[in-house]
N, C-alpha and C. Protein backbone atom coordinates (compact mmCIF):
# COMPACT_ATOMS: atom_id res chain seq x y z
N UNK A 1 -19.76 7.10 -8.26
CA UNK A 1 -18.99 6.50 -9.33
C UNK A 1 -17.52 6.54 -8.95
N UNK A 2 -16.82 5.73 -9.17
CA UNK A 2 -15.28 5.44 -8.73
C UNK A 2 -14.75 6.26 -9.64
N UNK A 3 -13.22 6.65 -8.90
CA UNK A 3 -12.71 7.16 -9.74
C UNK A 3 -11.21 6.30 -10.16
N UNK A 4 -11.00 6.09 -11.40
CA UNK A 4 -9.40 4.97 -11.47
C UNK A 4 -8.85 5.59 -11.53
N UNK A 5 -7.62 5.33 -10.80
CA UNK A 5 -6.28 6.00 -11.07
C UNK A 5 -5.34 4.60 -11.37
N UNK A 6 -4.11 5.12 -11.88
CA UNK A 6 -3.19 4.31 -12.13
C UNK A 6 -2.39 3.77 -11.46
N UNK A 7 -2.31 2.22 -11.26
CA UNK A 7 -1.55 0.86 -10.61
C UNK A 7 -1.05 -0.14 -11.06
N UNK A 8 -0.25 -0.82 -10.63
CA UNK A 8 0.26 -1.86 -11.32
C UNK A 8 -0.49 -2.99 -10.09
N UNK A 9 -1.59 -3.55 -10.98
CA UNK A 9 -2.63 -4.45 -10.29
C UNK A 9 -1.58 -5.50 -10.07
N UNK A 10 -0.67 -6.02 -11.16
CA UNK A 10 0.03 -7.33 -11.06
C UNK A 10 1.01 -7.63 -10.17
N UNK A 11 1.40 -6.18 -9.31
CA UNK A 11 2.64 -5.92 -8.69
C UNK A 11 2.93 -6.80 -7.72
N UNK A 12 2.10 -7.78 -6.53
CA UNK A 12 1.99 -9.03 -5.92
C UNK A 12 1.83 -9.95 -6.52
N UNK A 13 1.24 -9.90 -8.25
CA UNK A 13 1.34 -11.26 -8.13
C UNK A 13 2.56 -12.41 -8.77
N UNK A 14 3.48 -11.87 -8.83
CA UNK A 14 5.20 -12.42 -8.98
C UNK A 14 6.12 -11.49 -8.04
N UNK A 15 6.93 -12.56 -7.83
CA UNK A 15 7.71 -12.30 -6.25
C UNK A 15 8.79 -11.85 -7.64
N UNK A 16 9.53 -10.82 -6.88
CA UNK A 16 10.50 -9.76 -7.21
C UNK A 16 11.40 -9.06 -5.77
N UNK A 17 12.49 -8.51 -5.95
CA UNK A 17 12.67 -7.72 -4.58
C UNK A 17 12.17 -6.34 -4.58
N UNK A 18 11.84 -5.96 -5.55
CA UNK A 18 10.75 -4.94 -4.87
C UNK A 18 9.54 -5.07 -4.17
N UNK A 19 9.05 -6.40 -4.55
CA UNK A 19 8.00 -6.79 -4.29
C UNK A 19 8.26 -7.22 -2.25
N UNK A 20 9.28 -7.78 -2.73
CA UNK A 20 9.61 -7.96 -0.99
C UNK A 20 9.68 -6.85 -0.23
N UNK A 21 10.28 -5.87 -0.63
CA UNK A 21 10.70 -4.46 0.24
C UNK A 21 9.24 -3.60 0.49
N UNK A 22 8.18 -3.84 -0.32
CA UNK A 22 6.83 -3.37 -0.21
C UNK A 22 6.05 -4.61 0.94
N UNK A 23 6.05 -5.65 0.55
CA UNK A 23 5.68 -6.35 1.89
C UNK A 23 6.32 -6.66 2.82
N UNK A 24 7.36 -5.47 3.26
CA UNK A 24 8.22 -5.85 4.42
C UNK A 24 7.48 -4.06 4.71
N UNK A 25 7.32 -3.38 4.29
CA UNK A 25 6.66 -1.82 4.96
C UNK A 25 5.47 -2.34 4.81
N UNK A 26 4.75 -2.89 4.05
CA UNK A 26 3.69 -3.12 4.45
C UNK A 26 3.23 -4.02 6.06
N UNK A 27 4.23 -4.73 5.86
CA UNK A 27 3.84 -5.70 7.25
C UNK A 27 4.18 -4.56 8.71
N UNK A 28 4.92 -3.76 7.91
CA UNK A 28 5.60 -2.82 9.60
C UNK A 28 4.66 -1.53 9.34
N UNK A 29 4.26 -0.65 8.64
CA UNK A 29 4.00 -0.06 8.73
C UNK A 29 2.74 0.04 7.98
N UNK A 30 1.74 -0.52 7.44
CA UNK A 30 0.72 -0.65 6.50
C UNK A 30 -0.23 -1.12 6.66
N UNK A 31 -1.52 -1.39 6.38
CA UNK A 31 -2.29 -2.38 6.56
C UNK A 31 -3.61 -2.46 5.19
N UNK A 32 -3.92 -3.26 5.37
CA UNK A 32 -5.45 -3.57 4.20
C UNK A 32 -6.62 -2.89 4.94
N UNK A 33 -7.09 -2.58 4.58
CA UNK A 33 -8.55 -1.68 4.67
C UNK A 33 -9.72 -2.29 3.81
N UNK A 34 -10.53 -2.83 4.66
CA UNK A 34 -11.89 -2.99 3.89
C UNK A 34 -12.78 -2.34 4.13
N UNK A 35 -13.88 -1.51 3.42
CA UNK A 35 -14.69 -0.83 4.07
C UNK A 35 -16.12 -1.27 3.05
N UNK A 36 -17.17 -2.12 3.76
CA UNK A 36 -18.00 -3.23 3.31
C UNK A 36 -19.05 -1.45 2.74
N UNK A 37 -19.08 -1.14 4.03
CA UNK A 37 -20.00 0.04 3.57
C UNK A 37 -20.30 0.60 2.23
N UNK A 38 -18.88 1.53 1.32
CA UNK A 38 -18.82 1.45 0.40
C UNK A 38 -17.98 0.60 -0.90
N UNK A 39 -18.03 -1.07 0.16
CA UNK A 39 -17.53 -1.84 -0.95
C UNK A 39 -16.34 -1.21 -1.34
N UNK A 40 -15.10 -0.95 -0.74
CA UNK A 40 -14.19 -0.46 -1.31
C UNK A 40 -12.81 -0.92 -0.43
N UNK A 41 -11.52 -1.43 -0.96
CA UNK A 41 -10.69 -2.39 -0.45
C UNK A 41 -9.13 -1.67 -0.76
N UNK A 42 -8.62 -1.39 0.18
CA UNK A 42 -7.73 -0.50 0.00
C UNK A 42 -6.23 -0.84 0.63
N UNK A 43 -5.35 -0.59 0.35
CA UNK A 43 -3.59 -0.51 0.77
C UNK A 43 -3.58 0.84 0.92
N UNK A 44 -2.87 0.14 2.52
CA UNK A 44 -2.60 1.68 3.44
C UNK A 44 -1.11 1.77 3.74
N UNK A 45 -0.61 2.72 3.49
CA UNK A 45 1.32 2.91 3.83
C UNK A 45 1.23 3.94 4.26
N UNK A 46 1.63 4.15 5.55
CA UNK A 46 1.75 5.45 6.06
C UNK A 46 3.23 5.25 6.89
N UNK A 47 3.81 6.67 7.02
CA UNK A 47 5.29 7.00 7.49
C UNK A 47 5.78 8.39 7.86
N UNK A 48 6.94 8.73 8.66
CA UNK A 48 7.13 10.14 8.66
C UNK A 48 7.97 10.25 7.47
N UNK A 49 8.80 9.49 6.43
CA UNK A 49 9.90 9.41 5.78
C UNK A 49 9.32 9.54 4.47
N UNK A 50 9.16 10.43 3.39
CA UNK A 50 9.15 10.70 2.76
C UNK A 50 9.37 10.18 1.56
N UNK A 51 10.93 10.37 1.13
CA UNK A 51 11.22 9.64 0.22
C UNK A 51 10.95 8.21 -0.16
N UNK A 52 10.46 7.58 1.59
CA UNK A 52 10.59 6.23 1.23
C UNK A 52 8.73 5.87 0.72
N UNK A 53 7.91 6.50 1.29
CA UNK A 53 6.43 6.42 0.75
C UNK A 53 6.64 6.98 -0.89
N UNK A 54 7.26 7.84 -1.21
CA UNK A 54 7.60 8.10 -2.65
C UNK A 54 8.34 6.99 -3.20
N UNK A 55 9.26 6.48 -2.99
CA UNK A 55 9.56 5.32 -3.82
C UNK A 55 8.93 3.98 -3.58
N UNK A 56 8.22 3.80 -2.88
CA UNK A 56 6.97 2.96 -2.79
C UNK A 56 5.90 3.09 -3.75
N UNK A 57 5.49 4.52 -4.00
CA UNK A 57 4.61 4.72 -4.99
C UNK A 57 5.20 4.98 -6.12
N UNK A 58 6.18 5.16 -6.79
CA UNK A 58 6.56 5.41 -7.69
C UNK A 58 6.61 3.29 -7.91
N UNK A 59 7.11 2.74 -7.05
CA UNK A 59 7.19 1.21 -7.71
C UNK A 59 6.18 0.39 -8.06
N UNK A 60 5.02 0.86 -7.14
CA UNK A 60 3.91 0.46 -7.61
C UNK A 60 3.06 1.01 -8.83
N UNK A 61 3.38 2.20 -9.31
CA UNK A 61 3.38 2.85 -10.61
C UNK A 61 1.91 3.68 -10.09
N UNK A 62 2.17 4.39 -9.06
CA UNK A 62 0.53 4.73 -8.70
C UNK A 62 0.46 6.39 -8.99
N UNK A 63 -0.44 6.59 -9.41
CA UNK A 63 -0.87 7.80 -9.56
C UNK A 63 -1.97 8.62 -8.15
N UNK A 64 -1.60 7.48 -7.09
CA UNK A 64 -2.60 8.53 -5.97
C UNK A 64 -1.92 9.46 -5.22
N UNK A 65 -2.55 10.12 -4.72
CA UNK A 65 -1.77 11.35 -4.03
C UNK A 65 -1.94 11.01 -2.63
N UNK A 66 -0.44 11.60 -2.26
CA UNK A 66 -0.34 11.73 -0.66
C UNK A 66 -0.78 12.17 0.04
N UNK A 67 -1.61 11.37 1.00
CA UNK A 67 -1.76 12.64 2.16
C UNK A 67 -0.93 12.88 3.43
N UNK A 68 -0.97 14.54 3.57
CA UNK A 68 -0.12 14.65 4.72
C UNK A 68 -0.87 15.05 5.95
N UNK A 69 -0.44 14.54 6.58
CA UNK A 69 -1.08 14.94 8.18
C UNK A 69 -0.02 15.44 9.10
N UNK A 70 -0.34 16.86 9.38
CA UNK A 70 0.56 17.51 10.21
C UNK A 70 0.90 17.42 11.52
N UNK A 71 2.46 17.70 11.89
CA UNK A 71 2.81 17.47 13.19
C UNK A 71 2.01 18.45 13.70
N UNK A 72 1.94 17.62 14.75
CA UNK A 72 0.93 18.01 16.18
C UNK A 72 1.87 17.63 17.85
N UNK A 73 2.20 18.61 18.17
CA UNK A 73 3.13 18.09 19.22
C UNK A 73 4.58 17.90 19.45
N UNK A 74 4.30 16.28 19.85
CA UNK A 74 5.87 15.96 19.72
C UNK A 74 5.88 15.01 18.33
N UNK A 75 4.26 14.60 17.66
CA UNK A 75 4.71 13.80 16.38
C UNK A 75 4.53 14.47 15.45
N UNK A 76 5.40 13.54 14.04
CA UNK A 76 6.31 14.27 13.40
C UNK A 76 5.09 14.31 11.82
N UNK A 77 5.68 14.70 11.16
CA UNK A 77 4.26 14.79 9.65
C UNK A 77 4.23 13.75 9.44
N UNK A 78 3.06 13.02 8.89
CA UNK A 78 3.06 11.57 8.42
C UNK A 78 2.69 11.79 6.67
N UNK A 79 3.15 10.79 6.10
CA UNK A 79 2.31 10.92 4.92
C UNK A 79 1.72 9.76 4.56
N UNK A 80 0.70 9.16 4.06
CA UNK A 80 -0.07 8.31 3.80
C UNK A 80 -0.49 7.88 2.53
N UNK A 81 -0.20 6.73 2.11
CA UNK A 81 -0.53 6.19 0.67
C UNK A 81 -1.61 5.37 0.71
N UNK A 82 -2.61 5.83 0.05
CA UNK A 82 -3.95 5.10 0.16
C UNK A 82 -4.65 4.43 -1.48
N UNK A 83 -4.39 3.26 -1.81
CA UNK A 83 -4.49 2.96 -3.08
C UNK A 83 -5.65 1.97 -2.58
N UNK A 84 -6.95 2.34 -3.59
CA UNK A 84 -8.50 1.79 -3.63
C UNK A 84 -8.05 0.54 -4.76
N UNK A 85 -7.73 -0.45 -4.70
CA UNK A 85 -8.72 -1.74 -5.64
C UNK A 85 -8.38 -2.75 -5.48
N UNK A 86 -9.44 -3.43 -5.74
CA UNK A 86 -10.00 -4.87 -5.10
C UNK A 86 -9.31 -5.93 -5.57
N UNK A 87 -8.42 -5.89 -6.67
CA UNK A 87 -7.70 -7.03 -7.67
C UNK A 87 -6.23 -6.60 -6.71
N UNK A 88 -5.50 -5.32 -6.45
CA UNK A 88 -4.43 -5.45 -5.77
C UNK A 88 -4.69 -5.74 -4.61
N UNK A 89 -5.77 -5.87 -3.34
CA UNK A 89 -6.35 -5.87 -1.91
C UNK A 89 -6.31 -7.83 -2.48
N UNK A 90 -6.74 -8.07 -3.53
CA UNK A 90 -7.19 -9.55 -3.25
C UNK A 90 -5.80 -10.62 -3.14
N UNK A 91 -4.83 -10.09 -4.37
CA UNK A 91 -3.12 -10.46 -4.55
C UNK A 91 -2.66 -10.21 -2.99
N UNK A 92 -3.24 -9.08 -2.43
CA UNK A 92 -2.25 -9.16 -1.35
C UNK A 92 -2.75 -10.18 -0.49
N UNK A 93 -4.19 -10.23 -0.40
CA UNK A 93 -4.44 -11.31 0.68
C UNK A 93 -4.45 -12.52 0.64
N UNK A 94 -4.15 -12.48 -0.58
CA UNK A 94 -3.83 -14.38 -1.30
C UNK A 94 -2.20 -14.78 -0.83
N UNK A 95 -1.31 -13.40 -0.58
CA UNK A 95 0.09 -13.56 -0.61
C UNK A 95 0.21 -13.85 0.79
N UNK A 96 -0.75 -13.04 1.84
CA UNK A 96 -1.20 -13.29 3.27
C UNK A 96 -1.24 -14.87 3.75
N UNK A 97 -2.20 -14.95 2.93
CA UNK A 97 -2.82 -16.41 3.27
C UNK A 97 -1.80 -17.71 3.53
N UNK A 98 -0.94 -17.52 1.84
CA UNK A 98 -0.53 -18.55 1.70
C UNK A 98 1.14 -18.31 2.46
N UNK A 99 1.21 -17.44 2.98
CA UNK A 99 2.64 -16.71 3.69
C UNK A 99 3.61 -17.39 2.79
N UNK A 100 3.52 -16.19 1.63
CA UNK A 100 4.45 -16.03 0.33
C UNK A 100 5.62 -16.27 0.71
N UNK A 101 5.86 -15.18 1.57
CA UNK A 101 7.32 -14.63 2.08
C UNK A 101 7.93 -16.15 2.56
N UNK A 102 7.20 -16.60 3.27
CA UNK A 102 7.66 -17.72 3.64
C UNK A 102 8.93 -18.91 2.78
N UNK A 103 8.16 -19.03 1.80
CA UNK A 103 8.14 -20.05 0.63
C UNK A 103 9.34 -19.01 0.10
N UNK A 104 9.92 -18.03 -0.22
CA UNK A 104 10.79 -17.35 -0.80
C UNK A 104 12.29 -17.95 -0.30
């Protein structure tokens, strides 16, 4: 059984400049995740920078938690924003498709 947490599903679908500054880390540092297995469609943000994955999630209004993955070596901690659902995975790939950014 899924568990919901809190998002702002609508957050792609009107262009804003926040909205730009999230698909500008998303395009550099992010990617979509589908995983058919358990049917589950996900936004991935990962970074060593902190504050900036925090004000990413704070704009998207998300209630998921970070994960951190520890330095190992010479690389540095990462933290990772992993938000599950299929209505924000679908906005983004509609914004993909039609290369939003473009048209801006």
């Amino acid at each position: 059984m899924p568990i919901f947490k809190k998002k702002n599903e609508n957050f792609f679908k009107k262009w804003s400049p926040e909205m730009a500054y999230v698909l500008g880390f998303l395009y550099a540092d992010g990617s979509l995740e589908l995983s058919p297995r358990i049917r589950g469609k996900y936004l991935r943000l990962s970074t060593t920078d902190l504050p900036i994955i925090k004000k990413i999630k704070k704009t998207l209004k998300s209630k998921h938690c970070l994960v951190v993955k520890e330095a190992q070596g010479q690389s540095k901690k990462q933290y990772l924003l992993r938000i599950g659902n299929k209505t924000l995975f679908e906005s983004l790939r509609a914004c993909f498709k039609s290369q939003l950014w473009c048209k801006i």
